[in-house]
PDB file of N, CA and C in Angstrom:
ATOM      1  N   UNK A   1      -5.278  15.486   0.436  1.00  0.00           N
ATOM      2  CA  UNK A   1      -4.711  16.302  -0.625  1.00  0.00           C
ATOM      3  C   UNK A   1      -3.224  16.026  -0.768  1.00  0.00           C
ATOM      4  N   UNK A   2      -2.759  16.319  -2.055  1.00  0.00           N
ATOM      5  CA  UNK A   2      -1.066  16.223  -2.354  1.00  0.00           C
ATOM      6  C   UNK A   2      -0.286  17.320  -1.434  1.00  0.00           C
ATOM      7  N   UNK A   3       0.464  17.106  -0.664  1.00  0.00           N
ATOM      8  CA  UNK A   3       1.070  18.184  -0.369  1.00  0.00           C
ATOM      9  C   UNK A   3       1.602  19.079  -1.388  1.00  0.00           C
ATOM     10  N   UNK A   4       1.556  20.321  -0.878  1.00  0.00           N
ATOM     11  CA  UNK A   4       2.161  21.208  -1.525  1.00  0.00           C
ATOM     12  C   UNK A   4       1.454  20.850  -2.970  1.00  0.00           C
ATOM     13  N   UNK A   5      -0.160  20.856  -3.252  1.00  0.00           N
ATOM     14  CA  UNK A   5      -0.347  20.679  -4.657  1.00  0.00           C
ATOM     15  C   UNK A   5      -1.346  21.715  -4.845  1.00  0.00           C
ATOM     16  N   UNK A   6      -0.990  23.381  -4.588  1.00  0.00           N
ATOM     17  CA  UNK A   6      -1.312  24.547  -5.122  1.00  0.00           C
ATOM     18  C   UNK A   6      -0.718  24.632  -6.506  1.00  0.00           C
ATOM     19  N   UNK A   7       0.272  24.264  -6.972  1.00  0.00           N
ATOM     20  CA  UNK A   7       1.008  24.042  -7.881  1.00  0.00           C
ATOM     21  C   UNK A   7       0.743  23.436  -8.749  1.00  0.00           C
ATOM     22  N   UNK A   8       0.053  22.344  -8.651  1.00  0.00           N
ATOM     23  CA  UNK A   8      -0.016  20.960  -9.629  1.00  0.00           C
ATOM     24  C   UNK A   8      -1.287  21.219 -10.304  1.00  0.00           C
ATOM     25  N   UNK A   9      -1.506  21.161 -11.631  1.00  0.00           N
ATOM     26  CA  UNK A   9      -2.735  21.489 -12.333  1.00  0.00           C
ATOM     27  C   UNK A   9      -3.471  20.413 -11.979  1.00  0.00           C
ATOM     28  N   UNK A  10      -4.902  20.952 -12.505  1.00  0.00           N
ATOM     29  CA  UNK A  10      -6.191  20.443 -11.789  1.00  0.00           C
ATOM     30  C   UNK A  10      -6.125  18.531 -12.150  1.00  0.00           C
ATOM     31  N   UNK A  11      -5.782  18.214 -13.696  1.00  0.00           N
ATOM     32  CA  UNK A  11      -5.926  17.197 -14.176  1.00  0.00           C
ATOM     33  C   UNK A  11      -4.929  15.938 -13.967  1.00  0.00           C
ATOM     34  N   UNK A  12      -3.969  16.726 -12.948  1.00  0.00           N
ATOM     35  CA  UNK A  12      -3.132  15.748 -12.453  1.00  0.00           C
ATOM     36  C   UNK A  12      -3.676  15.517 -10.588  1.00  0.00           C
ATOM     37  N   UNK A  13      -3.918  16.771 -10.665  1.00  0.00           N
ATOM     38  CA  UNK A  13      -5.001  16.086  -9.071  1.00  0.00           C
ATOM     39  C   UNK A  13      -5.934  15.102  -9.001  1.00  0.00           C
ATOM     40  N   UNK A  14      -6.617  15.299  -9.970  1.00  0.00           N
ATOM     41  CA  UNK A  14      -7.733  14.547 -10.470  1.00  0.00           C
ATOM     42  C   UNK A  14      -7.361  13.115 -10.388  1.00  0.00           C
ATOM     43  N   UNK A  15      -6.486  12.849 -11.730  1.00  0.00           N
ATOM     44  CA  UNK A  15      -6.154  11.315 -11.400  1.00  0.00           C
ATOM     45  C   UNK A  15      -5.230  10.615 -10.540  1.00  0.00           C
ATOM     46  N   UNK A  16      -4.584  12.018  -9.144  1.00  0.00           N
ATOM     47  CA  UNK A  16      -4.062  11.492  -7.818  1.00  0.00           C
ATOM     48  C   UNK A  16      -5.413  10.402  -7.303  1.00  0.00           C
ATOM     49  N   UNK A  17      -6.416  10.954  -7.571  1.00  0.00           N
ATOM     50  CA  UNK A  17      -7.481  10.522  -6.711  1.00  0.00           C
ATOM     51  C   UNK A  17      -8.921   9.321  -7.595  1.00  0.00           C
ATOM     52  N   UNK A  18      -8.180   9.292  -8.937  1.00  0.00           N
ATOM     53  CA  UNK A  18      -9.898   9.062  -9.354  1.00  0.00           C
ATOM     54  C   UNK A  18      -9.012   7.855 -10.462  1.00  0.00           C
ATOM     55  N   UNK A  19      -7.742   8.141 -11.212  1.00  0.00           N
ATOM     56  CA  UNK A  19      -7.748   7.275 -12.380  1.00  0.00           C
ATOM     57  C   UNK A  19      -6.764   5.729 -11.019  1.00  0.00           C
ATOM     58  N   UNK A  20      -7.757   4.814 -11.588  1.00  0.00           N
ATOM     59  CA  UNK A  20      -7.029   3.484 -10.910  1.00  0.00           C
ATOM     60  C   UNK A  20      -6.447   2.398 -11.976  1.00  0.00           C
ATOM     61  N   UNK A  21      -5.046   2.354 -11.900  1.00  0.00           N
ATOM     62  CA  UNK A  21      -4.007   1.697 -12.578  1.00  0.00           C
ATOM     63  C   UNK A  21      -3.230   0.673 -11.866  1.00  0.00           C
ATOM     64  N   UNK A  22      -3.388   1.239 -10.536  1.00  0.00           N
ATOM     65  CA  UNK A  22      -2.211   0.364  -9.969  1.00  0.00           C
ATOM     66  C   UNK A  22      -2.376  -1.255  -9.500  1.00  0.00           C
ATOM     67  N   UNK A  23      -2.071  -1.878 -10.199  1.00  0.00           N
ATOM     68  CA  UNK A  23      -2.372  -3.326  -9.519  1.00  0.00           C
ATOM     69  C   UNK A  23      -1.644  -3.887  -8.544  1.00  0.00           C
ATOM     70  N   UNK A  24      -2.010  -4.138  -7.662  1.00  0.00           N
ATOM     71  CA  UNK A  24      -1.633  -4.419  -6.382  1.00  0.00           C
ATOM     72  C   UNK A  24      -1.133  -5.972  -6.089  1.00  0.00           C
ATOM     73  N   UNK A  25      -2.683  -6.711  -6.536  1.00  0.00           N
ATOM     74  CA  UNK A  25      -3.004  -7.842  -6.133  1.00  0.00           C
ATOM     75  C   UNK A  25      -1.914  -8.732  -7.133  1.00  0.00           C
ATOM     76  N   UNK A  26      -1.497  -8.184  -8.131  1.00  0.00           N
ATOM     77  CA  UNK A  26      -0.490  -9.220  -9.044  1.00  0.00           C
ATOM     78  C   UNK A  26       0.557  -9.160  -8.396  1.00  0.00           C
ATOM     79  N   UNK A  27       1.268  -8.575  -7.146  1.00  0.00           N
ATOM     80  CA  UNK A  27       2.370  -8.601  -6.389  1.00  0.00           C
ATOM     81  C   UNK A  27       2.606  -9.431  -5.580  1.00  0.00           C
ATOM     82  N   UNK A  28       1.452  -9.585  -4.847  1.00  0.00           N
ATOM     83  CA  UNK A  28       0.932 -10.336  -3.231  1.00  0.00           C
ATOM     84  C   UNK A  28       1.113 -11.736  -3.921  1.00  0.00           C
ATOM     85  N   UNK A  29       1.495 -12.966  -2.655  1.00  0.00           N
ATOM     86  CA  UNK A  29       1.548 -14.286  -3.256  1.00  0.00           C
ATOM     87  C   UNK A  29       0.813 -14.451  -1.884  1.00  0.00           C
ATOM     88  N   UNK A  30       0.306 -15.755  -1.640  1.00  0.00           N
ATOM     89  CA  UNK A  30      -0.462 -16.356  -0.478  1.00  0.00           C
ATOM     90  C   UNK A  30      -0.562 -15.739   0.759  1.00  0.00           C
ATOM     91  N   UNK A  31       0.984 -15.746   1.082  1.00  0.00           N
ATOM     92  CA  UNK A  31       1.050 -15.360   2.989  1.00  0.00           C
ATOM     93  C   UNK A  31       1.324 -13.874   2.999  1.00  0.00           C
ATOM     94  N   UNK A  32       1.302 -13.135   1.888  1.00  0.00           N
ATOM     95  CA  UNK A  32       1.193 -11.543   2.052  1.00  0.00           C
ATOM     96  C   UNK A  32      -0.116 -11.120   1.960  1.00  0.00           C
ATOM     97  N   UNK A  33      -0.622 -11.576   1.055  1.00  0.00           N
ATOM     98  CA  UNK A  33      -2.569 -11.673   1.487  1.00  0.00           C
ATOM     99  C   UNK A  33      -2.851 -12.011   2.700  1.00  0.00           C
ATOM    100  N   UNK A  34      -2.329 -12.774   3.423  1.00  0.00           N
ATOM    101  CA  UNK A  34      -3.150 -13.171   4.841  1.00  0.00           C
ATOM    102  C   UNK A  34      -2.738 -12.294   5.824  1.00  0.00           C
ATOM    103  N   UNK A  35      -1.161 -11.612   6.018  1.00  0.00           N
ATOM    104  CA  UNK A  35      -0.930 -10.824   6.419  1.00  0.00           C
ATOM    105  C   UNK A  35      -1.860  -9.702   6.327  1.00  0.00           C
ATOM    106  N   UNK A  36      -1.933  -9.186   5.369  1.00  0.00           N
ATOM    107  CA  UNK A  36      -2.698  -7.793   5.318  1.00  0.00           C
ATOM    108  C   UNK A  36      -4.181  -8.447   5.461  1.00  0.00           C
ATOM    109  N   UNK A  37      -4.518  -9.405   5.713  1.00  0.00           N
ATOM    110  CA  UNK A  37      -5.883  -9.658   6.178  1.00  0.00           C
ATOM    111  C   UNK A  37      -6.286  -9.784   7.599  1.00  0.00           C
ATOM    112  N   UNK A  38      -5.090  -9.935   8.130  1.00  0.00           N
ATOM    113  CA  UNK A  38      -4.806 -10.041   9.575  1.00  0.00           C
ATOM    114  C   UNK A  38      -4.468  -8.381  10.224  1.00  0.00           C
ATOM    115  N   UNK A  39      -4.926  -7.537   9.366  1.00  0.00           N
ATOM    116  CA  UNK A  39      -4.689  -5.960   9.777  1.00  0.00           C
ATOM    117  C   UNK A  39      -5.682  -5.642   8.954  1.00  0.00           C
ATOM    118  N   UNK A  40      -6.521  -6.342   8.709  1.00  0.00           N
ATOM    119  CA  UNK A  40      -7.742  -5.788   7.745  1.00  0.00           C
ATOM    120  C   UNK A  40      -7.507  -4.871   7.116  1.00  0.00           C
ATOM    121  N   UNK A  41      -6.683  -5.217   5.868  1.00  0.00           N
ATOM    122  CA  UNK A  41      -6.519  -4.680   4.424  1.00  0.00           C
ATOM    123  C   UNK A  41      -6.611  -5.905   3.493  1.00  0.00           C
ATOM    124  N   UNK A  42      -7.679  -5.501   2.688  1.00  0.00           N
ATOM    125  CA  UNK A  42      -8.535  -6.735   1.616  1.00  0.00           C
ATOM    126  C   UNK A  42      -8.075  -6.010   0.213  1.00  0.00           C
ATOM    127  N   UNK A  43      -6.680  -6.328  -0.412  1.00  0.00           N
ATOM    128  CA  UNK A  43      -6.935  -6.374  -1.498  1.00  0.00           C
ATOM    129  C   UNK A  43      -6.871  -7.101  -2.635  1.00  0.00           C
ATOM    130  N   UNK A  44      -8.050  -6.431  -3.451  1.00  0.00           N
ATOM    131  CA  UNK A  44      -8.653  -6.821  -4.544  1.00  0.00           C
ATOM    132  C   UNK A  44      -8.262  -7.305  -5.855  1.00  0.00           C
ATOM    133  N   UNK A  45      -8.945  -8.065  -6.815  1.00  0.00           N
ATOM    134  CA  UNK A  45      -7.611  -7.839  -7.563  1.00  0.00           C
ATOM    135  C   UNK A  45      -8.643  -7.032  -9.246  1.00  0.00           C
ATOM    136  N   UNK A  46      -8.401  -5.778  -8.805  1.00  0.00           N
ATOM    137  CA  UNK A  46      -8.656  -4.512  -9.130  1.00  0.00           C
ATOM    138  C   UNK A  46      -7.432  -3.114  -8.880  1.00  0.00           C
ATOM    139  N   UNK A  47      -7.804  -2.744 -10.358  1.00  0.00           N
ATOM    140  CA  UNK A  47      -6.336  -1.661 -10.123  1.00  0.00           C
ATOM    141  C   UNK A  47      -7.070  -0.649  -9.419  1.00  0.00           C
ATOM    142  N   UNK A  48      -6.073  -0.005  -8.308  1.00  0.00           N
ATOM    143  CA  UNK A  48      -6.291   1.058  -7.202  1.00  0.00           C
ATOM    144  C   UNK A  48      -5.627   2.670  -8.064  1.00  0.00           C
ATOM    145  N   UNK A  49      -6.152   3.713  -7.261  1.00  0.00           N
ATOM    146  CA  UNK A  49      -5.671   5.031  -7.652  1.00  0.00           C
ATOM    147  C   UNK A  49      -4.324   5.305  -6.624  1.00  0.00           C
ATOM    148  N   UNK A  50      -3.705   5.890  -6.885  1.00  0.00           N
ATOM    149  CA  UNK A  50      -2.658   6.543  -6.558  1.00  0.00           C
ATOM    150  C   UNK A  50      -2.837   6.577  -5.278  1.00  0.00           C
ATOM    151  N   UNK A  51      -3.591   7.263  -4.754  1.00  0.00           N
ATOM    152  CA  UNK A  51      -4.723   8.115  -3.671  1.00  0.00           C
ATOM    153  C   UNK A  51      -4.357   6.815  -2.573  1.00  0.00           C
ATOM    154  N   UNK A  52      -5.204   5.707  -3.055  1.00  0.00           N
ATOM    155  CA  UNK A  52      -5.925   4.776  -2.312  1.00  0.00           C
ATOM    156  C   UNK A  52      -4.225   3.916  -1.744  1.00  0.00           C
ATOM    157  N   UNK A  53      -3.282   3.345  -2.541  1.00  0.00           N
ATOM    158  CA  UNK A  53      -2.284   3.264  -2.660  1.00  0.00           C
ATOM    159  C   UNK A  53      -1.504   3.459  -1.595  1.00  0.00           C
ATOM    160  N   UNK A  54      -1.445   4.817  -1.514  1.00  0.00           N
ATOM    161  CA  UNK A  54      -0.537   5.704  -0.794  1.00  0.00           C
ATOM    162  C   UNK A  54      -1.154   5.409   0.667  1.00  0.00           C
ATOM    163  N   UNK A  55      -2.713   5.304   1.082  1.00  0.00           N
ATOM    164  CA  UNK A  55      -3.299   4.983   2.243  1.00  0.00           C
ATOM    165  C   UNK A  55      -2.983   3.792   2.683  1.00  0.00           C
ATOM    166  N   UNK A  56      -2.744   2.785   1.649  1.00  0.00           N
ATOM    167  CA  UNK A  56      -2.408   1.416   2.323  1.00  0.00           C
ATOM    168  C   UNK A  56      -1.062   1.208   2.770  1.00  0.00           C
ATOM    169  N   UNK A  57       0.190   2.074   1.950  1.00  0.00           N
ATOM    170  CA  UNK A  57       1.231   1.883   1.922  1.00  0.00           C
ATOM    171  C   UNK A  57       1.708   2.583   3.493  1.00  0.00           C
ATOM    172  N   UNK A  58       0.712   3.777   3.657  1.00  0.00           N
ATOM    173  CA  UNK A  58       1.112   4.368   4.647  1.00  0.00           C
ATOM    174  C   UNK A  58       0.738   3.715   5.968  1.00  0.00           C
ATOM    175  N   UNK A  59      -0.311   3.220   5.571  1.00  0.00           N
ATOM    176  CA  UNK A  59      -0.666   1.941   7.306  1.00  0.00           C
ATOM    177  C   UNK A  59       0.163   1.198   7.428  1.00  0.00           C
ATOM    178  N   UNK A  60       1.184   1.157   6.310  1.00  0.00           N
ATOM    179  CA  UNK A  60       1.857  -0.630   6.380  1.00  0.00           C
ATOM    180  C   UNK A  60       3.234  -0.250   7.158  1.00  0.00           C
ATOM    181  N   UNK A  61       3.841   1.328   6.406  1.00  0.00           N
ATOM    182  CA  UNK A  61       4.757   1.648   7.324  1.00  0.00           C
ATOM    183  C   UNK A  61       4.353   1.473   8.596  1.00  0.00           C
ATOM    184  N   UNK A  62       3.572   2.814   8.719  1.00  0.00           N
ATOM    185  CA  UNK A  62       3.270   2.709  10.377  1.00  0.00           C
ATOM    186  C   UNK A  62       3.322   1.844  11.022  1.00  0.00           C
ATOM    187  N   UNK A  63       2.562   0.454  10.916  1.00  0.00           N
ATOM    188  CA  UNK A  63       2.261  -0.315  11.794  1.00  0.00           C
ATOM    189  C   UNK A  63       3.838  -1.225  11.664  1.00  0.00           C
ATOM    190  N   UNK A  64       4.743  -1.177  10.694  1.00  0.00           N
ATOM    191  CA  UNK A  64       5.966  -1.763  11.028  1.00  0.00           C
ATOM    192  C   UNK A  64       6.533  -1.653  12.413  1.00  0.00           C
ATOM    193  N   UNK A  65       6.304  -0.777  13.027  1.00  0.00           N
ATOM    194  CA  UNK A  65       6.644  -0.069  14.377  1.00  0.00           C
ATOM    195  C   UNK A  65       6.328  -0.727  15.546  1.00  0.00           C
ATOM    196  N   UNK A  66       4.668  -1.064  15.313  1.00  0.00           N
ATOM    197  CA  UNK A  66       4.381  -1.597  15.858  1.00  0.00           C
ATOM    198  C   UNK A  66       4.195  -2.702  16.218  1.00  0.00           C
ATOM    199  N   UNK A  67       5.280  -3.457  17.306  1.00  0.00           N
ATOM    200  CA  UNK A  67       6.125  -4.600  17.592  1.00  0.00           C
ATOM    201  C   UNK A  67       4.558  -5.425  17.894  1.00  0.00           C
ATOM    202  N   UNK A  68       4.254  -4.840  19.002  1.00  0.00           N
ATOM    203  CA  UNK A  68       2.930  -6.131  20.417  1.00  0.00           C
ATOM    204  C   UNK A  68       1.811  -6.434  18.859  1.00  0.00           C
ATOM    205  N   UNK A  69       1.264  -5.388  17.948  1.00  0.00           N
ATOM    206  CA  UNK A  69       0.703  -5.235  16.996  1.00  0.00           C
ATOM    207  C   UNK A  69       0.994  -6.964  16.955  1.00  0.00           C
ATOM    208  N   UNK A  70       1.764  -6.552  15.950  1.00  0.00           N
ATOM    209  CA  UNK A  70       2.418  -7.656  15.257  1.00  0.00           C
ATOM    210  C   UNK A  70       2.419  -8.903  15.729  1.00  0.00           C
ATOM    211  N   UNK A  71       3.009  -8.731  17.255  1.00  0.00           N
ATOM    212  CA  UNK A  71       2.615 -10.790  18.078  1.00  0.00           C
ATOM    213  C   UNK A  71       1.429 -10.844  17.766  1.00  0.00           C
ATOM    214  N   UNK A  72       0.513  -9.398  18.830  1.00  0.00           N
ATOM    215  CA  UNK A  72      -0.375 -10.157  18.752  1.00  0.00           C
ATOM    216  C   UNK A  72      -1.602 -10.478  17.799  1.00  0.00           C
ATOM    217  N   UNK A  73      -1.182 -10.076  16.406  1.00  0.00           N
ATOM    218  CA  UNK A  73      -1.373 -10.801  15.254  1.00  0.00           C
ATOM    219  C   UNK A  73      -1.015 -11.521  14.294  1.00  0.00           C
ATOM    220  N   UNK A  74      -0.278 -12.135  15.285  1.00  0.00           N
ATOM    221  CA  UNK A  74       0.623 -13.620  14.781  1.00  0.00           C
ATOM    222  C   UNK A  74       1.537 -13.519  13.682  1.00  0.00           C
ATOM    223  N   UNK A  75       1.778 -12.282  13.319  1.00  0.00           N
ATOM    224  CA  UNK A  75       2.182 -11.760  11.838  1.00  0.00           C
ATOM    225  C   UNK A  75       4.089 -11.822  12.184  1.00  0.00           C
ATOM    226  N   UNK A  76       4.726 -12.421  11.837  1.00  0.00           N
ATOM    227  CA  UNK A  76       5.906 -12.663  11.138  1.00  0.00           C
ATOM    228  C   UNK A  76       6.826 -11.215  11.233  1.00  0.00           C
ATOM    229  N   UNK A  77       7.519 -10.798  11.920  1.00  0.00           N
ATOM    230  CA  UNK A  77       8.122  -9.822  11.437  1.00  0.00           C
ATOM    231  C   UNK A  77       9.281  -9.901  10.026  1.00  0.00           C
ATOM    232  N   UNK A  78      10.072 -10.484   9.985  1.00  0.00           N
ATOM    233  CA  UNK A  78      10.560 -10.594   8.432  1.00  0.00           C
ATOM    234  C   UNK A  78       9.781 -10.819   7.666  1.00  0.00           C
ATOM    235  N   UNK A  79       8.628 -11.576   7.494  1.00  0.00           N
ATOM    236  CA  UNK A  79       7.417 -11.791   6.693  1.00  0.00           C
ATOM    237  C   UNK A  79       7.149 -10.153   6.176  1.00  0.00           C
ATOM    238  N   UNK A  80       6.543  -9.968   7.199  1.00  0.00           N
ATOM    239  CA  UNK A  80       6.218  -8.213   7.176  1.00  0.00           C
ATOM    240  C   UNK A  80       7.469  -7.403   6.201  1.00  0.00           C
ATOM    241  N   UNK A  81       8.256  -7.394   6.630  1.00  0.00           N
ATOM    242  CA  UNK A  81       9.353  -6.269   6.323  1.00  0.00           C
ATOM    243  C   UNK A  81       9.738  -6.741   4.735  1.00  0.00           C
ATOM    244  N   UNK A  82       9.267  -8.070   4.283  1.00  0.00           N
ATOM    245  CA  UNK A  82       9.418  -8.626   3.086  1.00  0.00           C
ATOM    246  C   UNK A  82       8.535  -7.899   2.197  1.00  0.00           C
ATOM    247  N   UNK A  83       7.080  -7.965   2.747  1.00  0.00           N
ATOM    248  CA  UNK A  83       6.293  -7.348   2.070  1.00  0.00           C
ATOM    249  C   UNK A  83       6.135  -5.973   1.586  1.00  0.00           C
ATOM    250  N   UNK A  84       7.006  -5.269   3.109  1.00  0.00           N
ATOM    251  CA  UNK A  84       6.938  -3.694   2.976  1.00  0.00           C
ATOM    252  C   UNK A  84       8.095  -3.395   1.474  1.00  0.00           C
ATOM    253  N   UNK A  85       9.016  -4.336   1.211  1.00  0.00           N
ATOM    254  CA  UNK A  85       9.758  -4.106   0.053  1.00  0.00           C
ATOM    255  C   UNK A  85       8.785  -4.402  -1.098  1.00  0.00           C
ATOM    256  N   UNK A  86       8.238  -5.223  -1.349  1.00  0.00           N
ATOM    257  CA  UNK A  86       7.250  -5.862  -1.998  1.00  0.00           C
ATOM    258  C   UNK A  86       6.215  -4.600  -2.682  1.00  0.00           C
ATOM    259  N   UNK A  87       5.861  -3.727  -1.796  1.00  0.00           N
ATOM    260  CA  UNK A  87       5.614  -1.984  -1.964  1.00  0.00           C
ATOM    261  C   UNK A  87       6.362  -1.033  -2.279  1.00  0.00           C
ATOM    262  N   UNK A  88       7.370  -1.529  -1.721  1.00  0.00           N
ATOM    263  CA  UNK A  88       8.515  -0.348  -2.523  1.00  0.00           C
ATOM    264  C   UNK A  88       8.861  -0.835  -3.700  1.00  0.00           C
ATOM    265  N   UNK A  89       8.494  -1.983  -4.513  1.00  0.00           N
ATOM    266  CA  UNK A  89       8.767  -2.212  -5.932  1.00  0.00           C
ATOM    267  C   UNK A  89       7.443  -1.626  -6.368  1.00  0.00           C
ATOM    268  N   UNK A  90       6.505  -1.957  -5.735  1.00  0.00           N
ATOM    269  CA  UNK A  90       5.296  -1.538  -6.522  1.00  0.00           C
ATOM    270  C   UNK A  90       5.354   0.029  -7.483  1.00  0.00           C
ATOM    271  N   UNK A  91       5.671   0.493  -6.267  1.00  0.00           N
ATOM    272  CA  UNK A  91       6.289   1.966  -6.356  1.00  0.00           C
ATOM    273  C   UNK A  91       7.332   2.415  -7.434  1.00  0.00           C
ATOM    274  N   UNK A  92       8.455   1.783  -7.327  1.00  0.00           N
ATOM    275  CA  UNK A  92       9.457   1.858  -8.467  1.00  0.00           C
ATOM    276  C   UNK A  92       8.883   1.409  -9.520  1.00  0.00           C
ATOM    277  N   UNK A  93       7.944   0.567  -9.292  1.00  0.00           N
ATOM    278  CA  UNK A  93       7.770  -0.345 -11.020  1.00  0.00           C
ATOM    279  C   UNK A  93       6.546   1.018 -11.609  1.00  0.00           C
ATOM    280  N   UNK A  94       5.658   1.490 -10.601  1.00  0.00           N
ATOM    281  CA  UNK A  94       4.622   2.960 -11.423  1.00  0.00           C
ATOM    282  C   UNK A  94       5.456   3.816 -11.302  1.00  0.00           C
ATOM    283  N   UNK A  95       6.436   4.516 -11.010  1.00  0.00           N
ATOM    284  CA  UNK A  95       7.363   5.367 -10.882  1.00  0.00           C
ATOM    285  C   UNK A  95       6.185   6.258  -9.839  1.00  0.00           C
ATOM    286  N   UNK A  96       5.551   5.931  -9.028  1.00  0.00           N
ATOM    287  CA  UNK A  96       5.318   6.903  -7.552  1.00  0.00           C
ATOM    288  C   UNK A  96       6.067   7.598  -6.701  1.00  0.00           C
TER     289      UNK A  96
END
C-alpha cells in the first residue's frame, strides 16, 4: 500500500497498482540488463505500474549496500551506482 494513502482517492490507488506506463527497458543498454540479470531482475520490454517500479527500484537501493553481494556477483560497483542513477532519471522523467 501507499503510505499514508487513507487520503488519496480510490482511482489514484488504483492506477498506483494496475495502470502500466512506465518503460523501463528503453533506459537499460547491454551491461545494465546483465547486471540486473545477475540479481534476477528480468526486465521486459513492457511498460510496468508504478507499484511494480517502486519494487525493483527498492531492491536496487538495498542491495547497493551490499558490498560481498556484489563480488560475489561479479557486478561492477560503479557499473551499479551508474545504473542506480539511470532510475533516478526514470523517476524524474514520470515525475514519481
Amino acid at each position: 500500500m501507499i503510505m499514508g494513502d487513507n487520503n488519496i482517492p480510490k482511482e489514484l490507488k488504483d492506477d498506483y497498482y494496475t495502470k502500466a506506463f512506465i518503460e523501463i527497458k528503453k533506459y537499460l543498454n547491454e551491461e545494465y540488463d546483465k547486471i540486473l540479470k545477475k540479481l534476477n531482475i528480468i526486465i521486459e520490454d513492457r511498460p510496468y505500474t508504478h507499484y511494480d517500479f517502486a519494487l525493483i527500484n527498492a531492491k536496487l537501493i538495498k542491495t547497493r549496500k551490499e558490498n560481498e553481494l556484489l563480488k560475489e556477483k561479479d557486478i561492477n560497483k560503479t557499473k551499479y551506482i551508474e545504473m542506480l542513477h539511470v532510475f533516478s532519471q526514470i523517476e524524474k522523467d514520470y515525475n514519481l
